[in-house]
Protein backbone atom coordinates (compact mmCIF):
# COMPACT_ATOMS: atom_id res chain seq x y z
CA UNK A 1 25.94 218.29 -102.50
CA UNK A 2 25.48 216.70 -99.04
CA UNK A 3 22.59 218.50 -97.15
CA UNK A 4 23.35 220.55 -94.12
CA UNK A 5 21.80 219.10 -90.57
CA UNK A 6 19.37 221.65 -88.73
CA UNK A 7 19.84 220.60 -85.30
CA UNK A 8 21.04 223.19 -83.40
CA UNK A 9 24.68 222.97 -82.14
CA UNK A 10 25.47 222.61 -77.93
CA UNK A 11 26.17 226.14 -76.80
CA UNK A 12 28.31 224.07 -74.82
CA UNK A 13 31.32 222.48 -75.73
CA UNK A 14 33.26 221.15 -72.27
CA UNK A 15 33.35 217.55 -70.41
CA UNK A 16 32.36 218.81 -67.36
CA UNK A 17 30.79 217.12 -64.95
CA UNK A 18 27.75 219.63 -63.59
CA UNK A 19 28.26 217.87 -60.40
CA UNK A 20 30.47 214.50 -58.57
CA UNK A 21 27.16 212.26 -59.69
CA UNK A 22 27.36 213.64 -63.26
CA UNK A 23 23.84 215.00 -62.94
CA UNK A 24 22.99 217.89 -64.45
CA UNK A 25 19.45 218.33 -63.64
CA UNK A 26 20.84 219.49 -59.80
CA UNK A 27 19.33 222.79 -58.93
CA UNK A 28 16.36 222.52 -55.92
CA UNK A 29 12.87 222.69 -57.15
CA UNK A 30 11.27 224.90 -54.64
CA UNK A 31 7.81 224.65 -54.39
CA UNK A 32 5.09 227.66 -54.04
CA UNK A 33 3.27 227.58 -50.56
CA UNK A 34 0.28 229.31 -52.10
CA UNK A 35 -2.21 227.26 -54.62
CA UNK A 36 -2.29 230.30 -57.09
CA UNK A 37 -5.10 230.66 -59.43
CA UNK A 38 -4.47 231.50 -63.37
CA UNK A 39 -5.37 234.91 -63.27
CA UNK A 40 -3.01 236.00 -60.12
CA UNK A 41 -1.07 239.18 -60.59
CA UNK A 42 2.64 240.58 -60.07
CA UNK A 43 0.76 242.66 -57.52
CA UNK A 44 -0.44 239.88 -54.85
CA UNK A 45 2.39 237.85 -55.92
CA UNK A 46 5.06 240.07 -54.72
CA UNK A 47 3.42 240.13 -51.08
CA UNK A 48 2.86 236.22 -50.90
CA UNK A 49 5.24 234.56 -52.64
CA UNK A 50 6.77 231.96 -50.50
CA UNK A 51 8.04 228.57 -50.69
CA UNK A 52 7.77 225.56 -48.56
CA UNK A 53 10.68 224.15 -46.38
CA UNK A 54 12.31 220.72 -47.46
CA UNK A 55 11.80 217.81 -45.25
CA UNK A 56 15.16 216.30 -47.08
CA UNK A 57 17.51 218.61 -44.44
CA UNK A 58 17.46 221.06 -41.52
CA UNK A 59 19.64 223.82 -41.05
CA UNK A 60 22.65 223.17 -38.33
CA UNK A 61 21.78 226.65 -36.84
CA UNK A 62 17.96 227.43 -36.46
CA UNK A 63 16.91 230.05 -38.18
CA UNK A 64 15.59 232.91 -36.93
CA UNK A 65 12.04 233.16 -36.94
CA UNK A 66 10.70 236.71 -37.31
CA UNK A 67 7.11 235.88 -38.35
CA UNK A 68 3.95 237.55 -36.34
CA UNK A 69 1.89 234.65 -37.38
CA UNK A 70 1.71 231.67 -38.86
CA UNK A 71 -0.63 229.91 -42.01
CA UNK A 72 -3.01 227.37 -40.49
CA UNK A 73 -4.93 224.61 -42.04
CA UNK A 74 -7.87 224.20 -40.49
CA UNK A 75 -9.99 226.37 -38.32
CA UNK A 76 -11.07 223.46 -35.98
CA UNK A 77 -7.73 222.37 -34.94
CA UNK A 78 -6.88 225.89 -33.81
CA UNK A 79 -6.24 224.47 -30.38
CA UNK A 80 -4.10 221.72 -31.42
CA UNK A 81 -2.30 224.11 -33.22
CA UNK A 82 -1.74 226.45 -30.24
CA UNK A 83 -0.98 223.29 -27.98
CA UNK A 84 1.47 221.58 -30.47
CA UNK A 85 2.77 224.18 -32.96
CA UNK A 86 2.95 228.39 -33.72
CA UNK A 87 -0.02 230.47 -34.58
CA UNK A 88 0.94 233.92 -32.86
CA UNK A 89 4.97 234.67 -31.64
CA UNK A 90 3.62 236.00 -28.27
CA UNK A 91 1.93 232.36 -28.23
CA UNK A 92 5.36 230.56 -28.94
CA UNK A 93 8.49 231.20 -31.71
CA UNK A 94 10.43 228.93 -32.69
CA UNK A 95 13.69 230.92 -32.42
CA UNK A 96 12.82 231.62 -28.16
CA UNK A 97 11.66 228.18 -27.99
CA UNK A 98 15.22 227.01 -29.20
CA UNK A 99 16.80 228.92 -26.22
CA UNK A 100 14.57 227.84 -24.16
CA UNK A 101 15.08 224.22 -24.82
CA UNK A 102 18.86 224.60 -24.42
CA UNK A 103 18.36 226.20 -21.38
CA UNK A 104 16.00 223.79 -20.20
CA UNK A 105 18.51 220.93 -20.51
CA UNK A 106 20.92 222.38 -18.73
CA UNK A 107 18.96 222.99 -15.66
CA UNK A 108 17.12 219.95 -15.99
CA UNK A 109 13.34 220.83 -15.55
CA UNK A 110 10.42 219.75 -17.14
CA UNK A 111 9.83 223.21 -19.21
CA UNK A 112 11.74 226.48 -19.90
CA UNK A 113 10.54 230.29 -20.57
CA UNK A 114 12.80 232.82 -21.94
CA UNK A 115 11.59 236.52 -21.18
CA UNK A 116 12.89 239.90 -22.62
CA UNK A 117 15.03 240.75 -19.22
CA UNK A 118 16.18 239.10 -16.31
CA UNK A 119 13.69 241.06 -14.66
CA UNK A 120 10.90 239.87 -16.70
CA UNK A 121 11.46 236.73 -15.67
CA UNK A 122 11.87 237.62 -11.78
CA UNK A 123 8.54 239.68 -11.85
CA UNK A 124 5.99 237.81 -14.43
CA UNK A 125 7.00 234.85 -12.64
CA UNK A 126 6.20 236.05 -8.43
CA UNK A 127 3.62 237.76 -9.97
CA UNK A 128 1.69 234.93 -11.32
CA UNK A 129 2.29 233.07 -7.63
CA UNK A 130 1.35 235.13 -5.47
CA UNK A 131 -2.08 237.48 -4.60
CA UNK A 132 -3.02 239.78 -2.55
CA UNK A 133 -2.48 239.00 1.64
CA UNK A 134 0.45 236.87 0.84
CA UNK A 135 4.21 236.51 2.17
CA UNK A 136 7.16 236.47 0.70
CA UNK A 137 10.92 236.03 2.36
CA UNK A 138 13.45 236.77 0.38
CA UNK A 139 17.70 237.64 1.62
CA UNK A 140 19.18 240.57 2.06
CA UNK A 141 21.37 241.54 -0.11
CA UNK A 142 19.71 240.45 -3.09
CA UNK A 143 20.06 241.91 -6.79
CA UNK A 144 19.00 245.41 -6.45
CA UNK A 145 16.61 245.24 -8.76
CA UNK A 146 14.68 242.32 -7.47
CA UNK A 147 14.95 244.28 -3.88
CA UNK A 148 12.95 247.62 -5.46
CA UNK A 149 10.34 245.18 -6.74
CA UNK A 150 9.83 243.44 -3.70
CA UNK A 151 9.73 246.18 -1.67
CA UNK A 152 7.66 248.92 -3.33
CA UNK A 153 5.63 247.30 -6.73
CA UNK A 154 4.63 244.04 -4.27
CA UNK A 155 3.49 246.05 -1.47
CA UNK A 156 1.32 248.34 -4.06
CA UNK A 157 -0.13 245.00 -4.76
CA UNK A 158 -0.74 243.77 -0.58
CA UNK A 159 1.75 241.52 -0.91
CA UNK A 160 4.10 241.64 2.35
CA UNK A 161 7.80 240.69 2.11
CA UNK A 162 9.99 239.65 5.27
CA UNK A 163 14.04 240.26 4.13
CA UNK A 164 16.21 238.16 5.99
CA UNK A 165 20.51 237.43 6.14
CA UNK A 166 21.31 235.69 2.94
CA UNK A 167 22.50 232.44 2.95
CA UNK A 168 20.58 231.21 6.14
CA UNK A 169 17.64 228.41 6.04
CA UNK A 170 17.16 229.21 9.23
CA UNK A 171 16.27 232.28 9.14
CA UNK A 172 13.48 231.70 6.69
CA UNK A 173 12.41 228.90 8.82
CA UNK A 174 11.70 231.74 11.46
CA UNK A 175 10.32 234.14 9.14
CA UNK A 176 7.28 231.31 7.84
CA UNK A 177 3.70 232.69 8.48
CA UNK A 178 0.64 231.13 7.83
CA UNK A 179 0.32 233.28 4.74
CA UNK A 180 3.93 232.60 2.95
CA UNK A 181 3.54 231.92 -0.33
CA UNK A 182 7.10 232.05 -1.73
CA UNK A 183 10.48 231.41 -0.66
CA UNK A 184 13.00 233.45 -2.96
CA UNK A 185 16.97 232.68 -2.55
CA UNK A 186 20.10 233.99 -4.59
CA UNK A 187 23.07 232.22 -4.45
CA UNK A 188 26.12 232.99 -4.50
CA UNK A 189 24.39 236.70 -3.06
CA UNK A 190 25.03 239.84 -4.83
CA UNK A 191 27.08 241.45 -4.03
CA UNK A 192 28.32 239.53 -0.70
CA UNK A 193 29.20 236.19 -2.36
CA UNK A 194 27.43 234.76 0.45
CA UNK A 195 26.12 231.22 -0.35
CA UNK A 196 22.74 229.73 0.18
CA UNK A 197 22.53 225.85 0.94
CA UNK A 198 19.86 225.23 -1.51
CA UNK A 199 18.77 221.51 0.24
CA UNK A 200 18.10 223.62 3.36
CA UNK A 201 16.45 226.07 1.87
CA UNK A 202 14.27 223.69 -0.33
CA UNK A 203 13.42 221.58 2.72
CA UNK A 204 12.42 225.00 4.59
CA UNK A 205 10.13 225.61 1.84
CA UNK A 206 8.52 222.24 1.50
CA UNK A 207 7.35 222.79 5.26
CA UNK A 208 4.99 225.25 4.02
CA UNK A 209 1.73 223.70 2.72
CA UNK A 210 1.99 225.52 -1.08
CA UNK A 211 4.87 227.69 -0.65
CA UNK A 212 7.10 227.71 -3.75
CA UNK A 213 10.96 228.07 -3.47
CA UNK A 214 13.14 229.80 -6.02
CA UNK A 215 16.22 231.02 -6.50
CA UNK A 216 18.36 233.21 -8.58
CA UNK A 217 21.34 231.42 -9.64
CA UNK A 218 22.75 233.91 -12.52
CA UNK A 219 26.23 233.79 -10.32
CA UNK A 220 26.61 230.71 -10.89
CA UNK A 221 24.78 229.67 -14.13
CA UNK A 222 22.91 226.44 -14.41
CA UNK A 223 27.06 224.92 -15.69
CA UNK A 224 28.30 225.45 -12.37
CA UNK A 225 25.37 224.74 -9.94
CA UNK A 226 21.73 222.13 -10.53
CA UNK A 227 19.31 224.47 -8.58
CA UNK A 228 16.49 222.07 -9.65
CA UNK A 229 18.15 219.35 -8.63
CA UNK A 230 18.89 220.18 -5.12
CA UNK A 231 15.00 220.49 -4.60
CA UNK A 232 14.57 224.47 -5.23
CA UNK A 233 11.06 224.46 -7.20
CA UNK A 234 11.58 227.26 -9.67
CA UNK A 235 15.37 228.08 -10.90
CA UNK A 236 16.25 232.04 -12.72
CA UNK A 237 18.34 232.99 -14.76
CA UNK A 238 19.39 237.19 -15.96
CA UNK A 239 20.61 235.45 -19.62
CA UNK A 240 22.56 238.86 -19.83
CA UNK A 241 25.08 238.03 -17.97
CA UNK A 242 27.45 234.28 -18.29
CA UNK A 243 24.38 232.76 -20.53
CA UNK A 244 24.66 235.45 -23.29
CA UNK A 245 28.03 236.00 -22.51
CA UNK A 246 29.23 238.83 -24.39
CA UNK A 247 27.39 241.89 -22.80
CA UNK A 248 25.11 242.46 -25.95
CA UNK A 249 21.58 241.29 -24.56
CA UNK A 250 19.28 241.43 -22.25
CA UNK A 251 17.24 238.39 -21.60
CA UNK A 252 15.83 236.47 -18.66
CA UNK A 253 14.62 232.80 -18.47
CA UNK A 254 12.92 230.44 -15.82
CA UNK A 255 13.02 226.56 -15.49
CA UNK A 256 11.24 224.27 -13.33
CA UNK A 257 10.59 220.29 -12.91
CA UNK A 258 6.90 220.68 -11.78
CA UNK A 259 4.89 220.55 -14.85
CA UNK A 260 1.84 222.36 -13.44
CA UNK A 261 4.05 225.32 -12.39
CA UNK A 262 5.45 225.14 -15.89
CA UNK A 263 2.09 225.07 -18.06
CA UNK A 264 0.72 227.73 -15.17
CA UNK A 265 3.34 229.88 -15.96
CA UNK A 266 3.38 229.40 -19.96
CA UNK A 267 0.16 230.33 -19.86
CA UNK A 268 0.54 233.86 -17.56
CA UNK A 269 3.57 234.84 -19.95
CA UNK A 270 1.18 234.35 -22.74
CA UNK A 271 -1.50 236.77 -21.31
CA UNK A 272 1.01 239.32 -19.89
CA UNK A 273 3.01 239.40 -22.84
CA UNK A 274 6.71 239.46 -21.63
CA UNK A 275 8.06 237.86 -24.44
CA UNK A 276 12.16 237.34 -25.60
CA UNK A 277 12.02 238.42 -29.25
CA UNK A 278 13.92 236.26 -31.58
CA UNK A 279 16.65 237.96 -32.54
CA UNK A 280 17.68 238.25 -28.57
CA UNK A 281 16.99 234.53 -28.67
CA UNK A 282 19.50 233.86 -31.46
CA UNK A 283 22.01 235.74 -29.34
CA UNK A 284 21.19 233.97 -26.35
CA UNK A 285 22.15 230.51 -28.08
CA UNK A 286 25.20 230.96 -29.27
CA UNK A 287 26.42 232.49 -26.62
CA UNK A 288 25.24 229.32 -24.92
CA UNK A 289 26.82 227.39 -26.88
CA UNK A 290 30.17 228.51 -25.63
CA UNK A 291 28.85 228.26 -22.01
CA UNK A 292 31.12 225.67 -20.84
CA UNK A 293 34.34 226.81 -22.07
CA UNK A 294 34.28 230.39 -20.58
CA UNK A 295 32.90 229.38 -17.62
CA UNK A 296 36.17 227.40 -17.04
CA UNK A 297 37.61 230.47 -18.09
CA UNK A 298 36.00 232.92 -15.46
CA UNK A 299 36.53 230.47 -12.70
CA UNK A 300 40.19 230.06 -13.39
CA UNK A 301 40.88 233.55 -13.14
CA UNK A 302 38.59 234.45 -10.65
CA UNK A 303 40.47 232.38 -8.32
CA UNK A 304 43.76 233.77 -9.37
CA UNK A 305 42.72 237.43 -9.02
CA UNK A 306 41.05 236.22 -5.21
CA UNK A 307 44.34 234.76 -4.61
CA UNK A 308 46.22 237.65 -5.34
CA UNK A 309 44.09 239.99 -3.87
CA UNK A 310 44.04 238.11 -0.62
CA UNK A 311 47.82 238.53 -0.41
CA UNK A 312 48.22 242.05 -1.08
CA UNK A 313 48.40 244.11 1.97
CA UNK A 314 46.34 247.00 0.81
CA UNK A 315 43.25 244.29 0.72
CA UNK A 316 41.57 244.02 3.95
CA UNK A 317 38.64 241.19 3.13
CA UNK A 318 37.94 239.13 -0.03
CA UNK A 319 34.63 237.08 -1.02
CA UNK A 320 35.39 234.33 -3.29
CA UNK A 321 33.74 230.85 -2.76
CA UNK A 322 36.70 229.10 -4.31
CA UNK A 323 39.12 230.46 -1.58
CA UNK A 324 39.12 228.40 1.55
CA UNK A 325 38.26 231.28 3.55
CA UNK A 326 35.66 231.98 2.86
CA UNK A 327 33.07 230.78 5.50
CA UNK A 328 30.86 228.97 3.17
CA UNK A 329 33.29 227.24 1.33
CA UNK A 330 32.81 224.03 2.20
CA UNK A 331 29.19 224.15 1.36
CA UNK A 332 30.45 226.09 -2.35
CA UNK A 333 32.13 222.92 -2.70
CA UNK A 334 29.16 220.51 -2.55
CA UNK A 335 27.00 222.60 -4.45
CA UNK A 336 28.88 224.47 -7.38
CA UNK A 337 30.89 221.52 -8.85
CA UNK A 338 32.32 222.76 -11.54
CA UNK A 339 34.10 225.72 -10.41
CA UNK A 340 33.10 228.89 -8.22
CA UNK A 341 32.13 231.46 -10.91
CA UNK A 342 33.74 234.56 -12.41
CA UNK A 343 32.39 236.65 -9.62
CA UNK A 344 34.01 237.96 -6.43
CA UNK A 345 34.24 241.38 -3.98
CA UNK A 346 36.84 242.86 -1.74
CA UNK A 347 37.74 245.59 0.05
CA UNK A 348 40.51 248.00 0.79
CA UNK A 349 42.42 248.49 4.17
CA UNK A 350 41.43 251.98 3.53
CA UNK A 351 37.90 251.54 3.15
CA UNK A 352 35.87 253.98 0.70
CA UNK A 353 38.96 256.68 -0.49
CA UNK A 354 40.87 253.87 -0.85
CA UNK A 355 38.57 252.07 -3.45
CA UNK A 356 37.71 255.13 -4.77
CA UNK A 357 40.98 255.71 -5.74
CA UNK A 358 41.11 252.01 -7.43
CA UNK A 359 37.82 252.37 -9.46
CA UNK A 360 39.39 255.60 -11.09
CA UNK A 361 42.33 254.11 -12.11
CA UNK A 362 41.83 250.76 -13.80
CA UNK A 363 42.98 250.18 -16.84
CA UNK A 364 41.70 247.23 -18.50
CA UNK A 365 39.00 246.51 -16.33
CA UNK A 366 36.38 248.03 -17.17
CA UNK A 367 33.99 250.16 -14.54
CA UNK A 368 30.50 249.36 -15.30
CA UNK A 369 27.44 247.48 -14.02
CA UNK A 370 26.38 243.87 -15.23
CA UNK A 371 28.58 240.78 -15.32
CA UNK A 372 29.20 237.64 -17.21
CA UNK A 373 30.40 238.96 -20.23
CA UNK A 374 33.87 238.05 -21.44
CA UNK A 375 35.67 241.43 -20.32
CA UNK A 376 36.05 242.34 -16.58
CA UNK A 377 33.52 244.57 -15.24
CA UNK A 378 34.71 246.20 -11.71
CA UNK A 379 31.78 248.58 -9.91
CA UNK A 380 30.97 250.14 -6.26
CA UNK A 381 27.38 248.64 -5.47
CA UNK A 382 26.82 251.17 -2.35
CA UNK A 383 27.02 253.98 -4.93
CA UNK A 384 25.56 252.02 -8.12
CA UNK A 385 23.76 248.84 -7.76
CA UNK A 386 22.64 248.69 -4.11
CA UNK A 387 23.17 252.96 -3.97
CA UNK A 388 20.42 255.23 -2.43
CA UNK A 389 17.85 254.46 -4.61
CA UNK A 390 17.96 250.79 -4.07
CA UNK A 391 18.77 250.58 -0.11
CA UNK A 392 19.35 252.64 2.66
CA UNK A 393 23.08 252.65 4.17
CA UNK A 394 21.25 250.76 6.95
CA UNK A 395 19.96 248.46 4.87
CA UNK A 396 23.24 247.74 2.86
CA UNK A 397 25.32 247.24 6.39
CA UNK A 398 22.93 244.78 7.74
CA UNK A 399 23.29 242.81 4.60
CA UNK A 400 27.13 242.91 4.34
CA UNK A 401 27.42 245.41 2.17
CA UNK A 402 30.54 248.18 3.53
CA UNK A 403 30.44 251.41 1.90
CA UNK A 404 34.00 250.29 0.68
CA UNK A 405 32.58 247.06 -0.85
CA UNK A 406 33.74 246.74 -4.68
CA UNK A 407 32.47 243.91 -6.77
CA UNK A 408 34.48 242.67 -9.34
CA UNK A 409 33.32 240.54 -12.86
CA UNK A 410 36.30 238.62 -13.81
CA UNK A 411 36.17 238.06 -17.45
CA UNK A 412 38.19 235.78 -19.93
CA UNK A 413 41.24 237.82 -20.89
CA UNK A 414 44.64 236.59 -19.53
CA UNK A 415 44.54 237.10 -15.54
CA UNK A 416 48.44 238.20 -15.15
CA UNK A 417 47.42 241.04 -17.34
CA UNK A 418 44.02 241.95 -15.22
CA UNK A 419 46.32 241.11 -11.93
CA UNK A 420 49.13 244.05 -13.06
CA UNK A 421 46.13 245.98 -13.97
CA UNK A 422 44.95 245.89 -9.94
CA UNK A 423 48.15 246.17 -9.00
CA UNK A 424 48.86 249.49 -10.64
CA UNK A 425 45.17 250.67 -9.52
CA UNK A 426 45.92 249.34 -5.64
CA UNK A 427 49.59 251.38 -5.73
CA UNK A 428 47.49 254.68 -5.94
CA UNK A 429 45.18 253.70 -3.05
């Protein structure tokens, strides 16, 4: 009687390849960060347990880093550490410096920061210029919330600010003192559309032993228009509006080509803590990411809806930089090469009732503050963004802004639908 084998028997009876090389040994060995001793229990294991990247790949999308802190190796390299890597998220995350970065090469400085509002960024960043006994000039209009900051927080702090028309070197040439520190600009203004030459302005600025020029350019974006490169010192950006792009963050960032400026300011951020926090920052580039391709978008039917609304009779005035009459629009031209933005205002031949009566019965536009996001956004700045609080009527008329004013975010959607939208709202006006 022949003897029966022992070995066991495959559990496994198929000619399948595990994988295309016919290797089965295929899964990822993934490798314990922590050098655990014998005796280490479930208990310390559950709270550390954590394996080390592979060097092999890296993900097409970076990840979001939510860590506090980070392992270090060695106590004495602490600085090199903080200079060249992450050892606290207020210090530097790698999910904000990924914004950042894209940011950066779009506006072409040396250095970007990302900060958790558009304000942030206005405010930690004229903050850590300017001190006590100094000058600014900035425009009127400007965004309203810059123009509460300027006027009440900076002169709490000494700090003296001259308003001038926007859109005029000139004028800040005439405003200079012996104490002006900074030069702030906004171009295309809010709400006005009126546009700054930013050479001029730059070469005002640079007449000014250690005054620093910057500018807001969130109406344009850093696709349509190089602030840095047209000599402005310091370039911001509310990433809330075209940057994020879809009305579901709030973010700020700042760019500049002068390295000092940009370690200076690094380093301020650091100790006033106005950090982006990564999720925001994971937001913020992928909305980037789309940048190009909506901003096309908003300029093509921004100028449709300025074309239409110039040649309906119930319009009286309308501020678009893309329409050639607009005073400035040779000078839009030079400077905002791309296109002219999603933004523009108008107003009624009968004044306040009569856009009144066209805020209350949009449609598909949408009335609400903000901008840049890919649905249109229509709103009345004398009574919401520029309104009492912000400006006196005085104020608002000396910068352009009527009490019939309306400012209108022109998003993506398709512009014969937003133009019968404003053409059923203008009927009842």
């Amino acid at each position: 009687m022949a003897e029966e084998s022992t070995k066991p028997k495959s559990r496994i009876t198929s000619n399948f390849k595990v994988n295309h090389l016919g290797d089965r040994d295929f899964s990822r060995v993934l490798e314990e960060w922590h050098d655990y001793p014998p005796e280490v229990t479930p208990d310390t294991v559950a709270v550390t347990a954590h394996t080390k990247l592979s060097d092999l790949t890296h993900p097409l999308v970076p990840s979001i880093s939510l860590a506090s802190t980070y392992r270090l190796g060695k106590a004495e390299k602490f600085h090199e550490y903080v200079k060249r890597s992450y050892v606290y998220s207020r210090y530097g995350n790698h999910s904000c410096d990924s914004a950042a970065h894209a940011i950066n090469s779009l506006e072409g400085g040396v250095g970007a920061l990302v900060f958790p509002s558009g304000m942030a960024a206005i405010t930690t960043t004229v903050l850590a210029l300017v001190r006590a006994g100094d000058h600014i000039i900035a425009p009127n209009p400007v965004y309203g919330g810059t123009s509460v900051f300027l006027k009440s927080m900076m002169s709490d702090f000494g700090v003296e600010t001259t308003f001038v028309p926007a859109g005029d070197p000139e004028a800040y040439r005439k405003a200079i003192r012996p104490n002006t520190k900074i030069m702030y600009g906004e171009t295309p203004a809010n709400p006005t559309m009126t546009i700054l030459d930013l050479e001029g302005f730059a070469e005002v600025a640079r007449s000014v032993p250690g005054a620093i020029s910057m500018c807001d350019s969130t109406f344009a974006s850093p696709y349509l228009q190089d602030t840095l490169g047209a000599g402005v010192d310091i370039v911001l950006q509310s990433c809330s509006k075209y940057l994020g792009g879809h009305s579901d963050l709030i973010g700020g960032s700042m760019s500049t080509k002068d390295p000092e400026l940009y370690h200076f300011l690094t380093e301020y951020q650091k100790q006033l803590g106005s950090v982006m926090g990564p999720f925001t920052a994971s937001l913020l580039l992928r909305g980037i990411r789309t940048l190009p391709l909506r901003m096309e978008k908003h300029c093509s039917n921004a100028l449709k809806l300025a074309q239409y609304l110039e040649s309906n009779p119930k319009v009286s005035t309308v501020s678009y930089p893309g329409l050639p009459t607009h005073p400035q629009h040779e000078l839009a031209k030079k400077q905002m090469k791309k296109g002219f933005g999603g933004m523009l205002a108008f107003e009624l031949v009968g004044g306040l009732e009569a856009g009144k009566a066209v805020m209350e019965n949009i449609k598909l536009i949408v009335m609400a503050t903000s901008l840049g996001g890919t649905e249109s956004l229509m709103q009345h700045p004398a009574s919401m963004t520029h309104g009492d609080l912000v400006m006196t009527r005085e104020e608002r008329l000396a910068g352009g802004i009527s009490d019939g004013l309306i400012r209108l975010s022109v998003g993506i959607e398709d512009p014969d639908d937003l133009i019968r939208d404003l053409e059923q709202a203008l009927e009842k006006a």
